[in-house]
PDB file of N, CA and C in Angstrom:
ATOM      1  N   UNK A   1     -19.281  -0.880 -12.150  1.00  0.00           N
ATOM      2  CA  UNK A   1     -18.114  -1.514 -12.710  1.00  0.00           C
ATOM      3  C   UNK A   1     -16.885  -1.082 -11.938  1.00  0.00           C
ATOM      4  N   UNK A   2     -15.989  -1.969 -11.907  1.00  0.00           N
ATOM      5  CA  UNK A   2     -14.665  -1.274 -10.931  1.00  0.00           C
ATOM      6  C   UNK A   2     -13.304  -1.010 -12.048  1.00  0.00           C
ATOM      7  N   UNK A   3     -12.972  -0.341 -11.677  1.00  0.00           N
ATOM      8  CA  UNK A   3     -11.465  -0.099 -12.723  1.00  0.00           C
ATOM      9  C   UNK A   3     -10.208  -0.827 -11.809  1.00  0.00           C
ATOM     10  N   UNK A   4      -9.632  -1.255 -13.047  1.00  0.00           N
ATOM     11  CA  UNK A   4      -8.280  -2.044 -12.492  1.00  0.00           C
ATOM     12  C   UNK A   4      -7.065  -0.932 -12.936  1.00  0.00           C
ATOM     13  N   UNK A   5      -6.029  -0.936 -12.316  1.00  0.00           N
ATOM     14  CA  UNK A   5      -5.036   0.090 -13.106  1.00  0.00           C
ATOM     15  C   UNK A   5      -4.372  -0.310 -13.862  1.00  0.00           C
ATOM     16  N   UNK A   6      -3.643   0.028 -14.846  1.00  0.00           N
ATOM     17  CA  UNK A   6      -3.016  -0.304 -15.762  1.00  0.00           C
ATOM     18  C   UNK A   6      -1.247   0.496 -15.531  1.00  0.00           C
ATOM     19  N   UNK A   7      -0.182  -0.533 -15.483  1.00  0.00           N
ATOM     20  CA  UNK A   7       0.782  -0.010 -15.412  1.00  0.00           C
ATOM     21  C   UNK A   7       1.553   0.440 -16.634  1.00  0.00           C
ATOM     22  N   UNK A   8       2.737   1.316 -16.763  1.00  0.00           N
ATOM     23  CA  UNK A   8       3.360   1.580 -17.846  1.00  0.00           C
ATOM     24  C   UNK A   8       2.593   2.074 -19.268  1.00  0.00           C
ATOM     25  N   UNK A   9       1.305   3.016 -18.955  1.00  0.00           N
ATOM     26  CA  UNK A   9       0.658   3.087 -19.995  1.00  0.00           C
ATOM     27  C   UNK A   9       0.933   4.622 -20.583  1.00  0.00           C
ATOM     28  N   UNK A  10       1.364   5.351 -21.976  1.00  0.00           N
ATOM     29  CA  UNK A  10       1.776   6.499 -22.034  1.00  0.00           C
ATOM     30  C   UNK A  10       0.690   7.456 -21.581  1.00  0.00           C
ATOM     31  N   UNK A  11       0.788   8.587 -21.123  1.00  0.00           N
ATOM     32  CA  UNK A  11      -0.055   9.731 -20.593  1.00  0.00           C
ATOM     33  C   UNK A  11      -0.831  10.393 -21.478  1.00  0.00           C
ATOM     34  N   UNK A  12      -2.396   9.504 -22.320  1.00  0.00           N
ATOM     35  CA  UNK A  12      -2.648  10.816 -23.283  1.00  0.00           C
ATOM     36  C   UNK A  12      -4.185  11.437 -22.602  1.00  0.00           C
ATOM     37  N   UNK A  13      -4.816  10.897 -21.711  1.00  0.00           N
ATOM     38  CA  UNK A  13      -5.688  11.392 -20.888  1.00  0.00           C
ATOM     39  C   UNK A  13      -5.977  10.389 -19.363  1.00  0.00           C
ATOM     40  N   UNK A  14      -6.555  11.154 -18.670  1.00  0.00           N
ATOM     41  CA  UNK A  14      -6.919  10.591 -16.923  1.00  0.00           C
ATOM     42  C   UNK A  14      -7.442   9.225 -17.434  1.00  0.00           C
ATOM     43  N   UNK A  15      -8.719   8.864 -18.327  1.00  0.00           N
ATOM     44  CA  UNK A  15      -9.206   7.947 -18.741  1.00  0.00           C
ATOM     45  C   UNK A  15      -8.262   6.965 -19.439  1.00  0.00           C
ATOM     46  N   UNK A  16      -7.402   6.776 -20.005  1.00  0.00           N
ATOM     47  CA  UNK A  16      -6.415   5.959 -20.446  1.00  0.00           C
ATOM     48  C   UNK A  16      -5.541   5.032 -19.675  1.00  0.00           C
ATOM     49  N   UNK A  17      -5.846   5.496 -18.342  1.00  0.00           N
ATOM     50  CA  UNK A  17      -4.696   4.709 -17.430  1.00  0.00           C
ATOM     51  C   UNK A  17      -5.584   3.571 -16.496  1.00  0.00           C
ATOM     52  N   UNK A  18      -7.292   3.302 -16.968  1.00  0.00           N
ATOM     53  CA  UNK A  18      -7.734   2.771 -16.273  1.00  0.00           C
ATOM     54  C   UNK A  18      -8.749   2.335 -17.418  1.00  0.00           C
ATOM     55  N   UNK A  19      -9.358   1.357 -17.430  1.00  0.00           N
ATOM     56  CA  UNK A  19      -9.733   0.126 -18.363  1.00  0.00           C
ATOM     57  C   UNK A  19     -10.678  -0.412 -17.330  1.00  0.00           C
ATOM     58  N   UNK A  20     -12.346  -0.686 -17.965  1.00  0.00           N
ATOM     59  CA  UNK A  20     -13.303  -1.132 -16.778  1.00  0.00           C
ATOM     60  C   UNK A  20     -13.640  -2.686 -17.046  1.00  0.00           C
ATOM     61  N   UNK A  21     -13.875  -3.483 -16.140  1.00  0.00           N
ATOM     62  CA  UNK A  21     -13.548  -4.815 -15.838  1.00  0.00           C
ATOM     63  C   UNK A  21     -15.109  -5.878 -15.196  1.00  0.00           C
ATOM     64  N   UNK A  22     -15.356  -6.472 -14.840  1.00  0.00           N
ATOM     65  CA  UNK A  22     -16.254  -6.584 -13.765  1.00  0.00           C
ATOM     66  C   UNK A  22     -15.723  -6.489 -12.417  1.00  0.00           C
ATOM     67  N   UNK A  23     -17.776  -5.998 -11.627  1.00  0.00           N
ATOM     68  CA  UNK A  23     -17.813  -5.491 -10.696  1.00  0.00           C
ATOM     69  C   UNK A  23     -17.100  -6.237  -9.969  1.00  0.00           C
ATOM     70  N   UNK A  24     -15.844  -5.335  -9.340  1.00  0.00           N
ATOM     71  CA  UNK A  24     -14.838  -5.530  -7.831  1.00  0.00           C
ATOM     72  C   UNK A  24     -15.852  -5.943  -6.711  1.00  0.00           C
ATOM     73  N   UNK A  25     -15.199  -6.885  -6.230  1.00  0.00           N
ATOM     74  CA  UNK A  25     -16.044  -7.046  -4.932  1.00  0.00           C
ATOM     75  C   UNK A  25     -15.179  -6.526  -3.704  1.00  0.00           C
ATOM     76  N   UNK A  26     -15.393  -5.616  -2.862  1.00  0.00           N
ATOM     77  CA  UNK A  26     -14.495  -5.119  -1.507  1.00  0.00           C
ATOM     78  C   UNK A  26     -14.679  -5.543  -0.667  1.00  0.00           C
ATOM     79  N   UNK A  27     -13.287  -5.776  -0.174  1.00  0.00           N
ATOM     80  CA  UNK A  27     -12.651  -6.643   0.662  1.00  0.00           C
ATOM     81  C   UNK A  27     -12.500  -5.948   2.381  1.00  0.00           C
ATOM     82  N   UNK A  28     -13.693  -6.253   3.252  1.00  0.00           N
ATOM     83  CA  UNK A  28     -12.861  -6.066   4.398  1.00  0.00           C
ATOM     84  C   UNK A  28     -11.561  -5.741   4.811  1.00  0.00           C
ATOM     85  N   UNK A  29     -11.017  -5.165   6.181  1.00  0.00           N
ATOM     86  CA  UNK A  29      -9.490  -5.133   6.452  1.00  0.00           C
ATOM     87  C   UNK A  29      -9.355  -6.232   6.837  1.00  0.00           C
ATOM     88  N   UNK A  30      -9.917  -7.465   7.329  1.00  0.00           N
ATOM     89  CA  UNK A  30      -9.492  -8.866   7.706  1.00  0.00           C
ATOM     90  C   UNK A  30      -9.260  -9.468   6.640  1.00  0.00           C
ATOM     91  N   UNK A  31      -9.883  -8.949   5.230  1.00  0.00           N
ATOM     92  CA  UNK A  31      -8.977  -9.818   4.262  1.00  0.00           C
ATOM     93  C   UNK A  31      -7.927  -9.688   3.166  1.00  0.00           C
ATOM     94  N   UNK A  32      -7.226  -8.020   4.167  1.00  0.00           N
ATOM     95  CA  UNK A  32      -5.853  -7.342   3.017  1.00  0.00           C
ATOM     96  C   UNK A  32      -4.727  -7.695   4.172  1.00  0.00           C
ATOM     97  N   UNK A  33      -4.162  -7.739   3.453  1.00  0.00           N
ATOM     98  CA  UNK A  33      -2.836  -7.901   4.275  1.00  0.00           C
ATOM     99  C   UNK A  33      -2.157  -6.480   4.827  1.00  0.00           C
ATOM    100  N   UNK A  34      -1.938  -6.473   5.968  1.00  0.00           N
ATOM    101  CA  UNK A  34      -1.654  -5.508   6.814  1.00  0.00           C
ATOM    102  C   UNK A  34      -0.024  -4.445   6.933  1.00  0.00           C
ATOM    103  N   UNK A  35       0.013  -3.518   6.739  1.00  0.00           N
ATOM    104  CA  UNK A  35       1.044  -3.056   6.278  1.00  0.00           C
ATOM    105  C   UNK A  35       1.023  -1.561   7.513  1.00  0.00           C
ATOM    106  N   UNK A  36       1.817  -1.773   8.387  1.00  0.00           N
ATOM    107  CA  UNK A  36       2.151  -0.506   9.683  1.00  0.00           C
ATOM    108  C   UNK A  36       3.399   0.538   9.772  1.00  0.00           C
ATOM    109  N   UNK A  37       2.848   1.110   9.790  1.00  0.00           N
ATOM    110  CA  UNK A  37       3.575   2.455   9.802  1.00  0.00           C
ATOM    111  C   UNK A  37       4.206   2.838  11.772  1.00  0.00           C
ATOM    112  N   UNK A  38       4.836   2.501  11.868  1.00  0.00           N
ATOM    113  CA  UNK A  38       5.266   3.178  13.524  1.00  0.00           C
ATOM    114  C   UNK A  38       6.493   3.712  13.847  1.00  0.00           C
ATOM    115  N   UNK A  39       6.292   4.920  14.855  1.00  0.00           N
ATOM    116  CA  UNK A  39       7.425   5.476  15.070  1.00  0.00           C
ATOM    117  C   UNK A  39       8.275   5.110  16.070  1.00  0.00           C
ATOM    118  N   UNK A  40       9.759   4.937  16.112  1.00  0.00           N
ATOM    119  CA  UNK A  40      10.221   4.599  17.393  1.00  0.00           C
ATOM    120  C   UNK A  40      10.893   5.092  17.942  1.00  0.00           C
ATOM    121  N   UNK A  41      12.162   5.050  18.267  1.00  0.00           N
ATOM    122  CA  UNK A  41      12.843   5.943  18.902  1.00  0.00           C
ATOM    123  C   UNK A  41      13.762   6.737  18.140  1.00  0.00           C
ATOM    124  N   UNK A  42      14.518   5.784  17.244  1.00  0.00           N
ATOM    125  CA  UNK A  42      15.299   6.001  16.075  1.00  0.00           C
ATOM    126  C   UNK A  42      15.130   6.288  14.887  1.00  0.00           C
ATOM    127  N   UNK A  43      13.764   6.371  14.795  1.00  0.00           N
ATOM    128  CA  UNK A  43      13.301   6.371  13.602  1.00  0.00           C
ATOM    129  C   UNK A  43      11.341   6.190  13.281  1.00  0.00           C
ATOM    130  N   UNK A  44      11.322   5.869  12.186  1.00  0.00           N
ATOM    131  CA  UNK A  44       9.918   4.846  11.740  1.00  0.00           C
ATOM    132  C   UNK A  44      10.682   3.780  11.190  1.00  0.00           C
ATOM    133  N   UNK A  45       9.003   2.647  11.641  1.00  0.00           N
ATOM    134  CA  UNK A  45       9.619   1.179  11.148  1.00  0.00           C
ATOM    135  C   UNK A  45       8.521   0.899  10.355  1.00  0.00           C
ATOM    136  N   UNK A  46       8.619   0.055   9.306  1.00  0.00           N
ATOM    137  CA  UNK A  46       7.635  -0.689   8.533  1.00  0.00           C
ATOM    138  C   UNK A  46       7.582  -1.860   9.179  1.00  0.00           C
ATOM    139  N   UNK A  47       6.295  -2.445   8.757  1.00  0.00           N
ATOM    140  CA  UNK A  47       6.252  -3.979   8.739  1.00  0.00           C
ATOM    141  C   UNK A  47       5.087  -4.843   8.040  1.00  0.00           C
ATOM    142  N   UNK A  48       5.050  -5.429   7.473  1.00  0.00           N
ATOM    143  CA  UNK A  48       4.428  -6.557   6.671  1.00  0.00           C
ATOM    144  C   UNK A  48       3.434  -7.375   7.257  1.00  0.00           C
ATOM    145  N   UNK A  49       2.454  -7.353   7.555  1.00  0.00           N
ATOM    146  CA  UNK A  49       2.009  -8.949   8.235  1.00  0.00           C
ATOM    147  C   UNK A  49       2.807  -9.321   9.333  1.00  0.00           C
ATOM    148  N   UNK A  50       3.200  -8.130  10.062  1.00  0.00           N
ATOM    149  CA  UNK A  50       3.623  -8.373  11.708  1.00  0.00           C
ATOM    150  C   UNK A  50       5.530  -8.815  11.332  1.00  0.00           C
ATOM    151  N   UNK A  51       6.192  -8.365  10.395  1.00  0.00           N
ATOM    152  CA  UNK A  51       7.307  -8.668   9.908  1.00  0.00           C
ATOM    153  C   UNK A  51       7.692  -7.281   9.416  1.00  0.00           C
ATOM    154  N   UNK A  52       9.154  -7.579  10.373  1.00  0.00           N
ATOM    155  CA  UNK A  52       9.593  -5.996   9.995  1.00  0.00           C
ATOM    156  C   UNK A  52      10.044  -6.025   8.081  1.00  0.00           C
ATOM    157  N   UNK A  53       9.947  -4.949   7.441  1.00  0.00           N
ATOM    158  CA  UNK A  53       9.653  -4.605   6.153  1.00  0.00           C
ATOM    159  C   UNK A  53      11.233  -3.726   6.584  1.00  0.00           C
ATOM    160  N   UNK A  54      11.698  -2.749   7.227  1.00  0.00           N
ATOM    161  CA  UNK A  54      12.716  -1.882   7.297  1.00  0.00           C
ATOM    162  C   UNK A  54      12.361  -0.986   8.341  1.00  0.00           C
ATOM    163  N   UNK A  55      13.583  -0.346   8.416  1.00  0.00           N
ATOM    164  CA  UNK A  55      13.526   1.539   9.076  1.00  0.00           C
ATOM    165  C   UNK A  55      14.112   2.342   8.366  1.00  0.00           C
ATOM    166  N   UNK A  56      13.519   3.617   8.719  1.00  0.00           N
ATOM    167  CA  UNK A  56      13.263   4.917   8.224  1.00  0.00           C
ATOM    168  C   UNK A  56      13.739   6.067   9.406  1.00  0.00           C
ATOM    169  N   UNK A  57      14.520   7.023   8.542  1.00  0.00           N
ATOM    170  CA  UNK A  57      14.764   8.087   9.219  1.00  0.00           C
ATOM    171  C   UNK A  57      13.613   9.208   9.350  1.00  0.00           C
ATOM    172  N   UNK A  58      12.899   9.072   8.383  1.00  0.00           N
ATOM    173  CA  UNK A  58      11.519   9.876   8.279  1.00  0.00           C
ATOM    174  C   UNK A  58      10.611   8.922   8.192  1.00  0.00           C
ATOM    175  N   UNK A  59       9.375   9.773   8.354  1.00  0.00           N
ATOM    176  CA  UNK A  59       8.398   9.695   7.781  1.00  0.00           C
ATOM    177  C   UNK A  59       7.981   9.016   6.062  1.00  0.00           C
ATOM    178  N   UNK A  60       8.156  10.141   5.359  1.00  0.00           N
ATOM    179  CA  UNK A  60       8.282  10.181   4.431  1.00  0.00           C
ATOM    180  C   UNK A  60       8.881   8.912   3.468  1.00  0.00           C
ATOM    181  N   UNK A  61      10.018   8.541   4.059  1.00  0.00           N
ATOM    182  CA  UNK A  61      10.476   7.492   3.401  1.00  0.00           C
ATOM    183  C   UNK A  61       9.692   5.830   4.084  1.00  0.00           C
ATOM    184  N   UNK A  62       9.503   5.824   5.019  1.00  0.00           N
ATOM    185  CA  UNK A  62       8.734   4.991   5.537  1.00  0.00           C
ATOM    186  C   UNK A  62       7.101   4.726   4.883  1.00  0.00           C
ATOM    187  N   UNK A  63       6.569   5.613   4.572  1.00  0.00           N
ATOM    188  CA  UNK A  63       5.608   5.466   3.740  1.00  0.00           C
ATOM    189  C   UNK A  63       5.789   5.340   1.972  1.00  0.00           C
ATOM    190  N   UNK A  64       6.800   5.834   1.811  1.00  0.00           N
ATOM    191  CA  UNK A  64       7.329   5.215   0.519  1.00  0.00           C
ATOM    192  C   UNK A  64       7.618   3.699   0.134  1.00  0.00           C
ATOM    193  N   UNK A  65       8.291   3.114   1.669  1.00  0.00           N
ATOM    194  CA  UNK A  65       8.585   2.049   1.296  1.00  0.00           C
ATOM    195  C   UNK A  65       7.312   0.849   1.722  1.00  0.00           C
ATOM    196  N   UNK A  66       6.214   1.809   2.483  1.00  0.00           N
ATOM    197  CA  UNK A  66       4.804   0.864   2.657  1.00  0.00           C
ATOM    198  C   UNK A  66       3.835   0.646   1.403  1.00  0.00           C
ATOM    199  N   UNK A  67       4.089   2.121   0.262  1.00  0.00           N
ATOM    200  CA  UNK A  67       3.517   1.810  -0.916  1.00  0.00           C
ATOM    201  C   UNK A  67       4.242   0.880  -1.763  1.00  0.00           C
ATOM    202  N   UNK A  68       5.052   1.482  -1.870  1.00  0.00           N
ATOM    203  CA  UNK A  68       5.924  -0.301  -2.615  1.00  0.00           C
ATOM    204  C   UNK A  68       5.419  -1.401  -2.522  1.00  0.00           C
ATOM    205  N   UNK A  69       5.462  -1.296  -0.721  1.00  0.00           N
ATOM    206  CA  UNK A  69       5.188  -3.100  -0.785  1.00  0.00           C
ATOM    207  C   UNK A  69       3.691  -3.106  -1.097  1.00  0.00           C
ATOM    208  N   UNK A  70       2.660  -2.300  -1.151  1.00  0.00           N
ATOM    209  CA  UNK A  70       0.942  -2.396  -1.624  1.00  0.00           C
ATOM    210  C   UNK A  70       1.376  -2.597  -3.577  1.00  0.00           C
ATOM    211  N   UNK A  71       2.204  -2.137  -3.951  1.00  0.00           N
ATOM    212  CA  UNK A  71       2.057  -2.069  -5.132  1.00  0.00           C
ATOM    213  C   UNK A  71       2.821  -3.616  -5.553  1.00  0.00           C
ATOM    214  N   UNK A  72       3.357  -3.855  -5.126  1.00  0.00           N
ATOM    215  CA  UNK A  72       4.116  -5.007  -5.314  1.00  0.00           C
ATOM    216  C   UNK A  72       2.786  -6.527  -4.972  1.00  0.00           C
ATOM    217  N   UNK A  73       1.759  -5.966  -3.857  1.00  0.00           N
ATOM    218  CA  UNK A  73       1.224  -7.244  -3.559  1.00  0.00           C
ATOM    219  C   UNK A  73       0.075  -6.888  -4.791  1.00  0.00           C
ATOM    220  N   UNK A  74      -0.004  -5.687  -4.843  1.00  0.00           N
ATOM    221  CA  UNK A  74      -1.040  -5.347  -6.151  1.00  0.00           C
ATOM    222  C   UNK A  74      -0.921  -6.174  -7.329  1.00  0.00           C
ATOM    223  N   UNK A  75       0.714  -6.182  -7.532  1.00  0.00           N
ATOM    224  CA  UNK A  75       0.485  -7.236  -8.789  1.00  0.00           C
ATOM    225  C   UNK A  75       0.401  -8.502  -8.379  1.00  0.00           C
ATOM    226  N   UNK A  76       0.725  -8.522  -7.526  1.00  0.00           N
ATOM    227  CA  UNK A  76       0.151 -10.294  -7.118  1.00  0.00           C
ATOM    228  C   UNK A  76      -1.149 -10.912  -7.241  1.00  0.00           C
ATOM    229  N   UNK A  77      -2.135  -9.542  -6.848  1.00  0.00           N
ATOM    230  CA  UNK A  77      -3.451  -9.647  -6.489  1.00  0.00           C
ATOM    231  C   UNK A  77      -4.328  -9.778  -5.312  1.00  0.00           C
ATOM    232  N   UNK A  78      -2.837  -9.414  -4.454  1.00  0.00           N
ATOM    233  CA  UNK A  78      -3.153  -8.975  -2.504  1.00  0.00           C
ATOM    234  C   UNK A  78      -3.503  -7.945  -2.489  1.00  0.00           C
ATOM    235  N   UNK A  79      -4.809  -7.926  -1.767  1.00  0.00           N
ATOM    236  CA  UNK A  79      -5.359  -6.404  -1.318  1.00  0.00           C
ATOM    237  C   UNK A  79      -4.451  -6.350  -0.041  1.00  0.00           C
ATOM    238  N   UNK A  80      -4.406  -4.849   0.374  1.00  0.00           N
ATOM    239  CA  UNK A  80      -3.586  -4.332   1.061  1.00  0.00           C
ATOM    240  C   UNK A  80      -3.869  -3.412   1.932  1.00  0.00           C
ATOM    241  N   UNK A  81      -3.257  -3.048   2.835  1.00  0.00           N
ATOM    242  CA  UNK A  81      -4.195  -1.337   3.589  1.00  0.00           C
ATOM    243  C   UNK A  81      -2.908  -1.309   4.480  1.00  0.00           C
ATOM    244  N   UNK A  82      -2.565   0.354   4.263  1.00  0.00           N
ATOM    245  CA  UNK A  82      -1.472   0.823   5.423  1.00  0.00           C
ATOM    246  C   UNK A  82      -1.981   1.468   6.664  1.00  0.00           C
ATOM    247  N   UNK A  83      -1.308   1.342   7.376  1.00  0.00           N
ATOM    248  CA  UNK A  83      -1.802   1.663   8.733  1.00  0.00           C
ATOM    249  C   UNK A  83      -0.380   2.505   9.298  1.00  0.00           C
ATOM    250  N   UNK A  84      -0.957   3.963  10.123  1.00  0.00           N
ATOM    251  CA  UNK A  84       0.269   4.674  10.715  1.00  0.00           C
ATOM    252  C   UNK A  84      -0.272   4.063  12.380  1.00  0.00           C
ATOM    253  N   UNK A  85       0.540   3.971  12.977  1.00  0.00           N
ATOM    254  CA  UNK A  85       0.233   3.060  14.648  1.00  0.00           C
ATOM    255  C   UNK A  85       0.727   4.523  15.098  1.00  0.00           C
ATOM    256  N   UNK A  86      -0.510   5.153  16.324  1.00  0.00           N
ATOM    257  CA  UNK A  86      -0.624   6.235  16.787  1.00  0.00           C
ATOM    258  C   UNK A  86       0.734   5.895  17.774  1.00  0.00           C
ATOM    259  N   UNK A  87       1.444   7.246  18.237  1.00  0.00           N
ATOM    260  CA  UNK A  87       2.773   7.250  19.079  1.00  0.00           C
ATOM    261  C   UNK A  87       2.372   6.662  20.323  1.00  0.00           C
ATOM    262  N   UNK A  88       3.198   6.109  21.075  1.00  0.00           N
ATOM    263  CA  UNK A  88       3.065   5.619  22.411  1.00  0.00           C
ATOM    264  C   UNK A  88       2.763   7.111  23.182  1.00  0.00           C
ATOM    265  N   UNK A  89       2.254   7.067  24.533  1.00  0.00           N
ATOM    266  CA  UNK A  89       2.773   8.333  24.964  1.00  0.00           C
ATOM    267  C   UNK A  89       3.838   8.259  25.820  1.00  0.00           C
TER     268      UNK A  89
END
């Protein structure tokens, strides 16, 4: 069985925040939408499906703003997968 998450639900155990559904079927990376992490000169950049998403002075915030956008296609019902793009040398 696969669990779906449940948002905004109060904290009374680990089991409460997830509710079982029928079996998930998994999705290849050819069929989530693509979400990159890269560093550049100035910074890190996001991007969407080959569309810049923003820049980042860190790290840190750059991957903040790549979960967003997974959680955001989450409620849509877009699978998703982030990717950090190794440094040039």
């Amino acid at each position: 069985m696969g669990l779906t998450r449940v948002k905004d639900v109060p904290y009374t155990a680990p089991e409460a925040r997830f509710h079982f559904r029928e079996p998930v079927v998994m999705l290849d990376a050819a069929h989530c939408q693509r979400i990159e992490i890269a560093h550049v000169s100035e910074g890190w950049i996001v991007t969407e499906g080959g569309r810049l998403a923003g820049r980042f002075e860190t790290v840190e915030t750059a991957y903040q703003q790549a979960l967003a956008i997974c959680d955001d296609l989450f409620e849509q019902g877009v699978p998703s997968r982030v990717y950090e793009l190794p440094q040039a040398a």
